[in-house]
PDB file of N, CA and C in Angstrom:
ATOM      1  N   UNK A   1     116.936 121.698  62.972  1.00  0.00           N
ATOM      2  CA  UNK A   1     116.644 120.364  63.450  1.00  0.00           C
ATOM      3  C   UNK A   1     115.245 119.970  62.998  1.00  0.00           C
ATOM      4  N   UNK A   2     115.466 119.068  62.648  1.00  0.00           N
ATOM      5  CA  UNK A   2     113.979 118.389  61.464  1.00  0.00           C
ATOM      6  C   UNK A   2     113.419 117.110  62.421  1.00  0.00           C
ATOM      7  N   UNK A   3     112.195 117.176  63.302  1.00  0.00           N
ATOM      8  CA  UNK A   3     111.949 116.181  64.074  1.00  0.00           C
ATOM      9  C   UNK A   3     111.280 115.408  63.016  1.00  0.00           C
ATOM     10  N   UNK A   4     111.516 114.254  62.975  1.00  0.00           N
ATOM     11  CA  UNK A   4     110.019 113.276  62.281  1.00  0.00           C
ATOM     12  C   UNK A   4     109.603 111.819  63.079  1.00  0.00           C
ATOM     13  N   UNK A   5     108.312 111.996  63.133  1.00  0.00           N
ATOM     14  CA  UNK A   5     107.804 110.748  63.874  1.00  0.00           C
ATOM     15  C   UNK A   5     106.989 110.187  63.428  1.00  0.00           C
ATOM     16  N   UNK A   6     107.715 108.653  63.863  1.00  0.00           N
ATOM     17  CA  UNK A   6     106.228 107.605  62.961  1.00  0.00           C
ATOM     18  C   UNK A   6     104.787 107.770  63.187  1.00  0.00           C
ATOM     19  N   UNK A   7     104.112 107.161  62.136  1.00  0.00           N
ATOM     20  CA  UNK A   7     102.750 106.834  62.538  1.00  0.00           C
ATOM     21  C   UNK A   7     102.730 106.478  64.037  1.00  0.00           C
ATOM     22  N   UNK A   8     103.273 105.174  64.278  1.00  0.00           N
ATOM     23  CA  UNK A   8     103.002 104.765  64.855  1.00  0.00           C
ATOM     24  C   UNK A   8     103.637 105.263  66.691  1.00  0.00           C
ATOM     25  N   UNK A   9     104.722 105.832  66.499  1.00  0.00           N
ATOM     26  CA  UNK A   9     104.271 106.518  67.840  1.00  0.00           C
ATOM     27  C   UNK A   9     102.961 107.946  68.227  1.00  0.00           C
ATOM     28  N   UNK A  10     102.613 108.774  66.845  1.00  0.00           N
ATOM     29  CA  UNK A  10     101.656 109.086  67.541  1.00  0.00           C
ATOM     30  C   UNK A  10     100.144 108.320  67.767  1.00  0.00           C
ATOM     31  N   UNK A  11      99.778 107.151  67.325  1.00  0.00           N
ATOM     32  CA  UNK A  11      98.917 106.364  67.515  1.00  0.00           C
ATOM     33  C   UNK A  11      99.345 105.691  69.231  1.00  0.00           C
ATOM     34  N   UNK A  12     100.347 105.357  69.215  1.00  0.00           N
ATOM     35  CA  UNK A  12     101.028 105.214  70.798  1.00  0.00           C
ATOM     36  C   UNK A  12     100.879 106.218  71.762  1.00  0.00           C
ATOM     37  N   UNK A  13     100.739 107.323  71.143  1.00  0.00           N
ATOM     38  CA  UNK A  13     100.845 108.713  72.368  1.00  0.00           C
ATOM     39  C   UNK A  13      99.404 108.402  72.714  1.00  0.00           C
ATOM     40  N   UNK A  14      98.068 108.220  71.526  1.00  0.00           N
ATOM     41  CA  UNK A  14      97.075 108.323  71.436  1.00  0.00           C
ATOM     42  C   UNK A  14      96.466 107.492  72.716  1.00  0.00           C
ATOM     43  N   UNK A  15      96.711 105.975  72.378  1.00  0.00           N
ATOM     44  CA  UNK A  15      96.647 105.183  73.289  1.00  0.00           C
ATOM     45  C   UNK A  15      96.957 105.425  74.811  1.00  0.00           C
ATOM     46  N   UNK A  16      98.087 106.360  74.965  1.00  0.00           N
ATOM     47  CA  UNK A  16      98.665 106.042  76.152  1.00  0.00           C
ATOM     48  C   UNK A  16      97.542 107.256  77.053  1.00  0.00           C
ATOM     49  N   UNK A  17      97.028 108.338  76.579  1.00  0.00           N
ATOM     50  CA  UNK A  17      95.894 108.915  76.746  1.00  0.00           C
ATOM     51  C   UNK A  17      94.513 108.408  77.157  1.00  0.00           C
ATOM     52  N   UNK A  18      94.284 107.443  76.287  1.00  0.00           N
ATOM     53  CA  UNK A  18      92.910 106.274  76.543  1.00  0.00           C
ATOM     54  C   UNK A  18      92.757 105.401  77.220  1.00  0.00           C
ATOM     55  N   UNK A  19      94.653 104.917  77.700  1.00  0.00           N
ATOM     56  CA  UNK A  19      94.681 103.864  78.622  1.00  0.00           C
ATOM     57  C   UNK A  19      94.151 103.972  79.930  1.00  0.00           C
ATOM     58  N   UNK A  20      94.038 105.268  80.951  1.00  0.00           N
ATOM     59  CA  UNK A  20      93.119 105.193  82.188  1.00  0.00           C
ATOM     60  C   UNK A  20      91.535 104.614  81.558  1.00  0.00           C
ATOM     61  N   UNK A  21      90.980 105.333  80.800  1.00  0.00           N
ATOM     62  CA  UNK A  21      89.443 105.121  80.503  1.00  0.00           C
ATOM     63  C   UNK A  21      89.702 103.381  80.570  1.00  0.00           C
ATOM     64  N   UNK A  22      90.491 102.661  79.518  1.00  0.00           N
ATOM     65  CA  UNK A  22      90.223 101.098  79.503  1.00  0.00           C
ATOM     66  C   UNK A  22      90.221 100.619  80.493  1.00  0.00           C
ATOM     67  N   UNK A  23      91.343 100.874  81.635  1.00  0.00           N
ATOM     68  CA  UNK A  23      91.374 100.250  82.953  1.00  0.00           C
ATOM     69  C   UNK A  23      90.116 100.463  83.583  1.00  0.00           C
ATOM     70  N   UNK A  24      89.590 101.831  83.111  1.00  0.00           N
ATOM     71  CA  UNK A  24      88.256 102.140  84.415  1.00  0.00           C
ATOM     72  C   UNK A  24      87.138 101.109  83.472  1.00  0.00           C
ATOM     73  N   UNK A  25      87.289 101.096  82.344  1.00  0.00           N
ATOM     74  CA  UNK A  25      86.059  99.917  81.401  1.00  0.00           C
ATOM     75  C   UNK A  25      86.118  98.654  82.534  1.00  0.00           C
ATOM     76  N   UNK A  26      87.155  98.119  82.808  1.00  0.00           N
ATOM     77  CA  UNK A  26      87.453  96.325  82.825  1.00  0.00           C
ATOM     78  C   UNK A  26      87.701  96.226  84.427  1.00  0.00           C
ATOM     79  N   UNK A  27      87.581  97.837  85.088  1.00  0.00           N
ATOM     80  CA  UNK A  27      87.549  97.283  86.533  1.00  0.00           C
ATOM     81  C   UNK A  27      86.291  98.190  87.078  1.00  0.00           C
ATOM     82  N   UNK A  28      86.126  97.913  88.725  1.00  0.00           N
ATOM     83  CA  UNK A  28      84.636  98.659  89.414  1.00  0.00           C
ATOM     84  C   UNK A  28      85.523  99.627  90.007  1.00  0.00           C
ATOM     85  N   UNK A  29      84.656 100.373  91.025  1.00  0.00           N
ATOM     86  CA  UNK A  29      85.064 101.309  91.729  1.00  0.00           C
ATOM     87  C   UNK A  29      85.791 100.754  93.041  1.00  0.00           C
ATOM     88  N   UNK A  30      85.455  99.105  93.346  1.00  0.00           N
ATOM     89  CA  UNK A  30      85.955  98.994  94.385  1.00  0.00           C
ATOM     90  C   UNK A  30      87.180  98.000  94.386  1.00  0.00           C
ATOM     91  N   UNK A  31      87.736  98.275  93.228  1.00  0.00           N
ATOM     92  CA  UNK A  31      89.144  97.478  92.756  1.00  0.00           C
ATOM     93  C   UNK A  31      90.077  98.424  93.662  1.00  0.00           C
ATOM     94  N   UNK A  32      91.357  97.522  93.879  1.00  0.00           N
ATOM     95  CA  UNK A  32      92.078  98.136  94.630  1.00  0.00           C
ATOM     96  C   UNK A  32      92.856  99.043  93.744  1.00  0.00           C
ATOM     97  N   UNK A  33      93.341 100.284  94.433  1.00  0.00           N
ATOM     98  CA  UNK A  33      94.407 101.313  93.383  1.00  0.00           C
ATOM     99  C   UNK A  33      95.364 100.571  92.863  1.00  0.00           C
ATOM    100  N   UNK A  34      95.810  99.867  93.898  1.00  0.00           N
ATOM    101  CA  UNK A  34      97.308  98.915  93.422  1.00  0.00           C
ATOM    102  C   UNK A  34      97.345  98.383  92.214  1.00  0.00           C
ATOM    103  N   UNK A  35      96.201  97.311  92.114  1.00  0.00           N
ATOM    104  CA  UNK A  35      95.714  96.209  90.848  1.00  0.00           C
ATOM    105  C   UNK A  35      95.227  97.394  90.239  1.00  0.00           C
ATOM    106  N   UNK A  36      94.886  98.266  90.098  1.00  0.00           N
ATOM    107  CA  UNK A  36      94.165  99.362  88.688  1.00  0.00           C
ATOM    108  C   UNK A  36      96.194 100.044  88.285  1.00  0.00           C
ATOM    109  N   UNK A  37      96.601 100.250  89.074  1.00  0.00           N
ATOM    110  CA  UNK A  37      97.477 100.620  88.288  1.00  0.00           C
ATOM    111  C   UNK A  37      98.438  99.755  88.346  1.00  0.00           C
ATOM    112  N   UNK A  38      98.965  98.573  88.835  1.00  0.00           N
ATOM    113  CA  UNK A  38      99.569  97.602  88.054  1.00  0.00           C
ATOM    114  C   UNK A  38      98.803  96.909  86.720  1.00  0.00           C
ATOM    115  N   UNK A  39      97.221  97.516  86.630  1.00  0.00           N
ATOM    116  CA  UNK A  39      97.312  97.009  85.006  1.00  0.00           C
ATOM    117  C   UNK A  39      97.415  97.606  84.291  1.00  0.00           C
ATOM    118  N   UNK A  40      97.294  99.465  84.214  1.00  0.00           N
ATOM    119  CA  UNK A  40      97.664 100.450  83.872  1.00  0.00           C
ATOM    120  C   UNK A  40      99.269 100.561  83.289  1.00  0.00           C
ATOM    121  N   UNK A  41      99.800  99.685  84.079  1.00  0.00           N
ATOM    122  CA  UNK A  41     101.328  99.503  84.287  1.00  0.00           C
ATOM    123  C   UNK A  41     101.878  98.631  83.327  1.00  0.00           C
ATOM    124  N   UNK A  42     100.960  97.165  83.142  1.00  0.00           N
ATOM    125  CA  UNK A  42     101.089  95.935  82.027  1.00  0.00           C
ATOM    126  C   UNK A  42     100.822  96.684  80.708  1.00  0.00           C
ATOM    127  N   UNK A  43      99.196  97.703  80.726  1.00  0.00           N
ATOM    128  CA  UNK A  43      98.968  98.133  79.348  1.00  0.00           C
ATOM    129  C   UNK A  43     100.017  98.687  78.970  1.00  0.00           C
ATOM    130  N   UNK A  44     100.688  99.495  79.671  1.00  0.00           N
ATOM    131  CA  UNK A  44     101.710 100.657  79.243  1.00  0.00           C
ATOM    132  C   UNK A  44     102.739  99.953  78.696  1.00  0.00           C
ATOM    133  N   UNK A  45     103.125  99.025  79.164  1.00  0.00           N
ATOM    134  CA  UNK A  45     104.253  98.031  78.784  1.00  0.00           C
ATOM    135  C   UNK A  45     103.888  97.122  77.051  1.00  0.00           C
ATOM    136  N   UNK A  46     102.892  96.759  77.721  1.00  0.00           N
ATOM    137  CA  UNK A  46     102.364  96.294  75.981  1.00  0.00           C
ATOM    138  C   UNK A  46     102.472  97.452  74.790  1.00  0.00           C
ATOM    139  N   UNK A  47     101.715  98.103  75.175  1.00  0.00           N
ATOM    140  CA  UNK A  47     101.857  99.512  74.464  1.00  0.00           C
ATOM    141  C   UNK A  47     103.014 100.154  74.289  1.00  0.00           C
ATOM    142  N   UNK A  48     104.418 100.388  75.003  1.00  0.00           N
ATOM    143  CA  UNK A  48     105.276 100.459  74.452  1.00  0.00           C
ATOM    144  C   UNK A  48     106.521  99.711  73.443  1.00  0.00           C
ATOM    145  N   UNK A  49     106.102  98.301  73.847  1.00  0.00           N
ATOM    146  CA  UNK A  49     106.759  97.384  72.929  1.00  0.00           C
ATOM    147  C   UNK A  49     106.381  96.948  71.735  1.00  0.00           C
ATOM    148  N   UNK A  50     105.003  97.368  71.542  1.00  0.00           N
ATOM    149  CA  UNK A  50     104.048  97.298  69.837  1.00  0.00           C
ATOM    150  C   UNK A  50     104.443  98.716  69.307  1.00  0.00           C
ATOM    151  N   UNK A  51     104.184  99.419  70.093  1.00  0.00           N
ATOM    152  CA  UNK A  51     105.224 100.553  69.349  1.00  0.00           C
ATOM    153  C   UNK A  51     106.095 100.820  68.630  1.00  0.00           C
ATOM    154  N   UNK A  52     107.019 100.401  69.363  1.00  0.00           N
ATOM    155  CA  UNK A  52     108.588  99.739  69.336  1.00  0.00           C
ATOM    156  C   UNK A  52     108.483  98.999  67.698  1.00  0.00           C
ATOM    157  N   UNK A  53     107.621  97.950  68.232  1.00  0.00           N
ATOM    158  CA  UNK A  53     107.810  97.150  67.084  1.00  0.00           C
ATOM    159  C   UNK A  53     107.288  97.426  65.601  1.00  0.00           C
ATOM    160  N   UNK A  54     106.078  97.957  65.833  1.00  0.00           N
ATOM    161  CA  UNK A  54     105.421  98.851  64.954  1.00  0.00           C
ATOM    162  C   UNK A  54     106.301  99.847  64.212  1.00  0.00           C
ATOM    163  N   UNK A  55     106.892 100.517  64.891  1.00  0.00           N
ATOM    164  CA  UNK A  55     107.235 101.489  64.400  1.00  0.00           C
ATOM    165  C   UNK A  55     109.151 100.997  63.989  1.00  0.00           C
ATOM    166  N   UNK A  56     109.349 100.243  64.361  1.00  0.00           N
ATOM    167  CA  UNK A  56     111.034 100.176  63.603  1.00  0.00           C
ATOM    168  C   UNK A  56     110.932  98.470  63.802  1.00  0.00           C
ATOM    169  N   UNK A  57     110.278  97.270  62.848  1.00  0.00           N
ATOM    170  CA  UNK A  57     109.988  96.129  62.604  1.00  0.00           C
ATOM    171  C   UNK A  57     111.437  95.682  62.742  1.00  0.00           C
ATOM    172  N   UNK A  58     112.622  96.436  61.004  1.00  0.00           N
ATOM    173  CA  UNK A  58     113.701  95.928  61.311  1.00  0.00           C
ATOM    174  C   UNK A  58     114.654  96.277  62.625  1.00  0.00           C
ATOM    175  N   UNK A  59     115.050  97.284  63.270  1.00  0.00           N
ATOM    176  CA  UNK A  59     115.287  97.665  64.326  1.00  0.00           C
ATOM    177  C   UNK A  59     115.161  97.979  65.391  1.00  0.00           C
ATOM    178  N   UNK A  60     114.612  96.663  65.738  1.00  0.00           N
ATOM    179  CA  UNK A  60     113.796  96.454  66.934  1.00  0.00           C
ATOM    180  C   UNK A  60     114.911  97.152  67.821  1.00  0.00           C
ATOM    181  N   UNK A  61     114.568  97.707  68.987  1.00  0.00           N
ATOM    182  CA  UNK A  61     115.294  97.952  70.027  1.00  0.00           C
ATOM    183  C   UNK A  61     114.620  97.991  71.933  1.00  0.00           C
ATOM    184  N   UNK A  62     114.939  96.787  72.931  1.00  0.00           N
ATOM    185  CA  UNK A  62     114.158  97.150  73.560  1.00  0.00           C
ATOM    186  C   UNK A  62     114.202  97.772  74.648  1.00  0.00           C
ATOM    187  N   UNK A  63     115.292  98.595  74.776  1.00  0.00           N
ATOM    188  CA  UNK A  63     115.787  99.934  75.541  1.00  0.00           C
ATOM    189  C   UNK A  63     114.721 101.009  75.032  1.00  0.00           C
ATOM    190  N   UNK A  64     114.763 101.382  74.049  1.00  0.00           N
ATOM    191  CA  UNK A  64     113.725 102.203  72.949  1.00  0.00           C
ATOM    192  C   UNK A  64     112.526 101.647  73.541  1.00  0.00           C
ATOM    193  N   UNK A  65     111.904 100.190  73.438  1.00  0.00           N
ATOM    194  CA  UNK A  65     110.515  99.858  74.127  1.00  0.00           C
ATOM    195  C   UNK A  65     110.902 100.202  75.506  1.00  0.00           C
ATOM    196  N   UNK A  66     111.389  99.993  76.096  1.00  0.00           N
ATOM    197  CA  UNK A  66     111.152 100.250  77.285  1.00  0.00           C
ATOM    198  C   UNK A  66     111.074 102.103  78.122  1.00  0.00           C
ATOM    199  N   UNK A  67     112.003 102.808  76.975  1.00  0.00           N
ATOM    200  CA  UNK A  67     111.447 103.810  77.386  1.00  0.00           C
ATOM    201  C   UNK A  67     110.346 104.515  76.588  1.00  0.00           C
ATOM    202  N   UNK A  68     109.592 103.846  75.938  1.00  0.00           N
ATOM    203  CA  UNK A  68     108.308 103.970  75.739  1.00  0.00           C
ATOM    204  C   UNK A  68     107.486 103.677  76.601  1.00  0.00           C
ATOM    205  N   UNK A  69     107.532 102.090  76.893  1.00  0.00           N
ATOM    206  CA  UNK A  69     106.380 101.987  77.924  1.00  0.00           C
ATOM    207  C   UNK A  69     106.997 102.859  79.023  1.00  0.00           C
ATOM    208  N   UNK A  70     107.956 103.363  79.423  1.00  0.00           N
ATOM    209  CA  UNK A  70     107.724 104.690  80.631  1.00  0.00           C
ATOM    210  C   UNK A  70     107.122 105.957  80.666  1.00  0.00           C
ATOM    211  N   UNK A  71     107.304 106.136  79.274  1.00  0.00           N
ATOM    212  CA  UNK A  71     106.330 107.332  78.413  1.00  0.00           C
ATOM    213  C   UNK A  71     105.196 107.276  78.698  1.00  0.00           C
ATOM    214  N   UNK A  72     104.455 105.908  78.028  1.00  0.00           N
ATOM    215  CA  UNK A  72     103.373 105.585  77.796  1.00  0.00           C
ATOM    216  C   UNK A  72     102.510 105.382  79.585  1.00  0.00           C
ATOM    217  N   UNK A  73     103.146 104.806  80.304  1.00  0.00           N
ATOM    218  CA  UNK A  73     102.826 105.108  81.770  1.00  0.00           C
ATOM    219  C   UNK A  73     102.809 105.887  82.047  1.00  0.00           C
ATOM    220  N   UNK A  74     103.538 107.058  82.163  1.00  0.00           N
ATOM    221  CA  UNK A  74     104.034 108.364  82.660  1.00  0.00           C
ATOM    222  C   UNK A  74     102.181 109.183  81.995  1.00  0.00           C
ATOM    223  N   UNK A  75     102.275 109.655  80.678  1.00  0.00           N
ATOM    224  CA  UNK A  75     101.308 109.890  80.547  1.00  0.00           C
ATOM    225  C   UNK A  75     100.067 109.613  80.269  1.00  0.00           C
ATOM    226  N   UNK A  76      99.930 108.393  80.766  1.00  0.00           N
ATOM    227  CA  UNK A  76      98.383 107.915  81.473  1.00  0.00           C
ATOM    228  C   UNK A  76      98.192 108.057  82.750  1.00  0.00           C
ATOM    229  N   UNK A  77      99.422 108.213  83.023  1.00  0.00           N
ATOM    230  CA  UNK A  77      98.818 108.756  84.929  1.00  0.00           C
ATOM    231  C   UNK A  77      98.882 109.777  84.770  1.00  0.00           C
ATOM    232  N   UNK A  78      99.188 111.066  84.220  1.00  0.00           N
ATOM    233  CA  UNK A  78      99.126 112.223  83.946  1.00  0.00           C
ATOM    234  C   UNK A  78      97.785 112.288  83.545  1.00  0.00           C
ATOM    235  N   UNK A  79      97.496 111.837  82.247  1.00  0.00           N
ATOM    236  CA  UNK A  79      95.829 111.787  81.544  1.00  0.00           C
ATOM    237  C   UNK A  79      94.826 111.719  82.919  1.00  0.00           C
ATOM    238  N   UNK A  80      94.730 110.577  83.642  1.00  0.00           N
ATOM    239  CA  UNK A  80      93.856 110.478  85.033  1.00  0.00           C
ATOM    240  C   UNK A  80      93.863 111.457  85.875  1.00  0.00           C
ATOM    241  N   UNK A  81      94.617 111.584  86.209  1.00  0.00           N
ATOM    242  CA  UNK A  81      94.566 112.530  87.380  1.00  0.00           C
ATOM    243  C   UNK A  81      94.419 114.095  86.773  1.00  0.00           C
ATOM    244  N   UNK A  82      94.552 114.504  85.868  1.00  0.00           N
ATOM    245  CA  UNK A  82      94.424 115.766  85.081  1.00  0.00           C
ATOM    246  C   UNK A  82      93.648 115.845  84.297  1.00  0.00           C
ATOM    247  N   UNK A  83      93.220 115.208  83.298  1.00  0.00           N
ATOM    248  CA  UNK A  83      91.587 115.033  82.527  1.00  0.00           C
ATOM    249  C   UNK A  83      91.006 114.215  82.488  1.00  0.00           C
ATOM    250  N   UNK A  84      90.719 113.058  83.180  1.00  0.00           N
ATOM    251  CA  UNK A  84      90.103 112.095  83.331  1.00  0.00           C
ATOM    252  C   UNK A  84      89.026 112.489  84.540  1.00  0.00           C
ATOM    253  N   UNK A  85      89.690 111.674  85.754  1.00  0.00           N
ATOM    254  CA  UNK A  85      89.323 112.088  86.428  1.00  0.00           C
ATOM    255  C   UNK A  85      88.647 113.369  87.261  1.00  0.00           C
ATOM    256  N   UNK A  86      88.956 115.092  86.898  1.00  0.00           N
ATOM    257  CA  UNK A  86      88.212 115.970  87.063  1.00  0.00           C
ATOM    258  C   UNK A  86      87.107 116.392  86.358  1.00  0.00           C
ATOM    259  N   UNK A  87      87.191 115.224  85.130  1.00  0.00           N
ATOM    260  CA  UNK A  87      85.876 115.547  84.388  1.00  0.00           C
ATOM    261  C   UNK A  87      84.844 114.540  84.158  1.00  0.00           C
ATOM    262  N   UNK A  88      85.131 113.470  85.125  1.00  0.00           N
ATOM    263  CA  UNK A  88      84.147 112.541  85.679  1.00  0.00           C
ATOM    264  C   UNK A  88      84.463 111.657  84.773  1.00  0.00           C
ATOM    265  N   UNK A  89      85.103 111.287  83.487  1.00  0.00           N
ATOM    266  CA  UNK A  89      85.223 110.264  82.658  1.00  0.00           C
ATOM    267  C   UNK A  89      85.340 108.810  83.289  1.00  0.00           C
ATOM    268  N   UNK A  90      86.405 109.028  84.243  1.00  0.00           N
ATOM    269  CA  UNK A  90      86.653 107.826  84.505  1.00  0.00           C
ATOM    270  C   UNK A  90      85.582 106.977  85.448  1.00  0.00           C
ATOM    271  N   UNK A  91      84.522 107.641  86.689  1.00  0.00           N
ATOM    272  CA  UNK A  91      83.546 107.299  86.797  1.00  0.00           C
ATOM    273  C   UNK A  91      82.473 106.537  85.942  1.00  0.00           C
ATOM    274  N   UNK A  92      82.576 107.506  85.148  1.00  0.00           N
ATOM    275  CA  UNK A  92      81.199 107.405  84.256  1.00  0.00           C
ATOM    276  C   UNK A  92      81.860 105.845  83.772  1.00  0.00           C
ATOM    277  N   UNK A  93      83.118 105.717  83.672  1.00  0.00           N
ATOM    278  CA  UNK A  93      83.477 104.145  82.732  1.00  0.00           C
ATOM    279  C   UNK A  93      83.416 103.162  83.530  1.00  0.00           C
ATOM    280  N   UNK A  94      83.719 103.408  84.899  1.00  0.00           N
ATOM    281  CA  UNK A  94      83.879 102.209  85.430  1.00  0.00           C
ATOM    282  C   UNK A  94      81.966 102.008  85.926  1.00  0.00           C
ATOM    283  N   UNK A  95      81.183 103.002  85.887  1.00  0.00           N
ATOM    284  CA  UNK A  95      80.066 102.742  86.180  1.00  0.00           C
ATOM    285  C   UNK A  95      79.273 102.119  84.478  1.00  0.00           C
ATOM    286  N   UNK A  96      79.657 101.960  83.591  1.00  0.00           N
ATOM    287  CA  UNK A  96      78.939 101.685  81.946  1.00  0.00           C
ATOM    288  C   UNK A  96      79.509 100.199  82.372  1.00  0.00           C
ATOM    289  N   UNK A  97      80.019  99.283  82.963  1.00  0.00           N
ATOM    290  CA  UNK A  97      80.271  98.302  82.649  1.00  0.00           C
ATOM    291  C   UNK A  97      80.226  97.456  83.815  1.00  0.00           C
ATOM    292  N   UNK A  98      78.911  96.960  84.809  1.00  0.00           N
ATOM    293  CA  UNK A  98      79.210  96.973  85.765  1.00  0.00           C
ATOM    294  C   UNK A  98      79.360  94.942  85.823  1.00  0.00           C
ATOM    295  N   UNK A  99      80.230  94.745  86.530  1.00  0.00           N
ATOM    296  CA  UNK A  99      80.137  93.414  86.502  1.00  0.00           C
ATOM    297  C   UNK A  99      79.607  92.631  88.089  1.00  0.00           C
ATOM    298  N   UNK A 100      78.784  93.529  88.892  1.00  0.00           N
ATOM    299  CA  UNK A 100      78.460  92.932  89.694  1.00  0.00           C
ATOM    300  C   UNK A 100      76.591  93.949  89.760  1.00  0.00           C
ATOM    301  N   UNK A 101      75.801  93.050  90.285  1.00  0.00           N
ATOM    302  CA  UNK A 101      74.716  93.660  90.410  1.00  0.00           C
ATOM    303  C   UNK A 101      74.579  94.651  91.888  1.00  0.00           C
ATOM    304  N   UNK A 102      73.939  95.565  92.118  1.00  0.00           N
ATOM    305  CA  UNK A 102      73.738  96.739  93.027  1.00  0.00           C
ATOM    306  C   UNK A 102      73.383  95.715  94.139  1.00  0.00           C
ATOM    307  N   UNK A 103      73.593  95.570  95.776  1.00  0.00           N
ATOM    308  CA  UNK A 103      72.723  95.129  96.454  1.00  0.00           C
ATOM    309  C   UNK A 103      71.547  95.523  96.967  1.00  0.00           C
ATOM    310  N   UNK A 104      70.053  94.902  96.724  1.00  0.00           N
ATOM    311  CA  UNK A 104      68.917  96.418  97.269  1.00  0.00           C
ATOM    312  C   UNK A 104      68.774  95.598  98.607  1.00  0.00           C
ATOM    313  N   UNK A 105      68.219  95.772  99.468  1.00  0.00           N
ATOM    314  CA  UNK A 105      67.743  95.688 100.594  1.00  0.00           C
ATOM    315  C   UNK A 105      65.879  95.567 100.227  1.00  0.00           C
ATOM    316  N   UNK A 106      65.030  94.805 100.982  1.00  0.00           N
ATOM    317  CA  UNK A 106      63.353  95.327 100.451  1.00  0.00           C
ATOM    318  C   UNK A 106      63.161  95.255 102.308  1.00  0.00           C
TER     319      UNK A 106
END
């Protein structure tokens, strides 16, 4: 049995790895879990249907996207909770981009 895979799904696997870090880029620490992973949830979905498309233009199929973007979800919540998160990455991202200022007290 001879596996072969496109470019473009392992550039998709790639992504689906990086996708916690982006969510922690574009949200704070005090975003709700829900909204961090319903956008976790949209990326994954985007990301499996460029895939899709990427990778078989004429034969599109979107059963095939769709169980990509479950893939592609599946292991980004895997990525977080298993190397992301125990190695502080995802901190460190959502703290590099802060979109609200610290409150000080004087």
């Amino acid at each position: 049995m001879n596996v072969s895979l496109d470019t473009a799904y392992w550039l998709g696997l790639a992504v689906s790895v990086v996708l916690p870090v982006l969510v922690g880029l574009v949200t704070t620490r005090v975003t709700n879990a829900g909204t961090k992973a319903v956008l976790l949830l949209a990326l994954s979905t985007l990301n499996g249907f460029l895939v899709e498309y990427a990778g078989h233009g004429d034969g599109y199929s979107v059963g095939t996207a769709a169980v990509l973007s479950l893939v592609t979800f599946g292991t980004a919540v895997l990525s977080h909770f298993g190397l992301w998160k125990p190695t502080g990455v995802s901190g460190k991202a959502q703290d590099s981009l802060r979109t609200s200022s610290p409150v000080t007290s004087v």
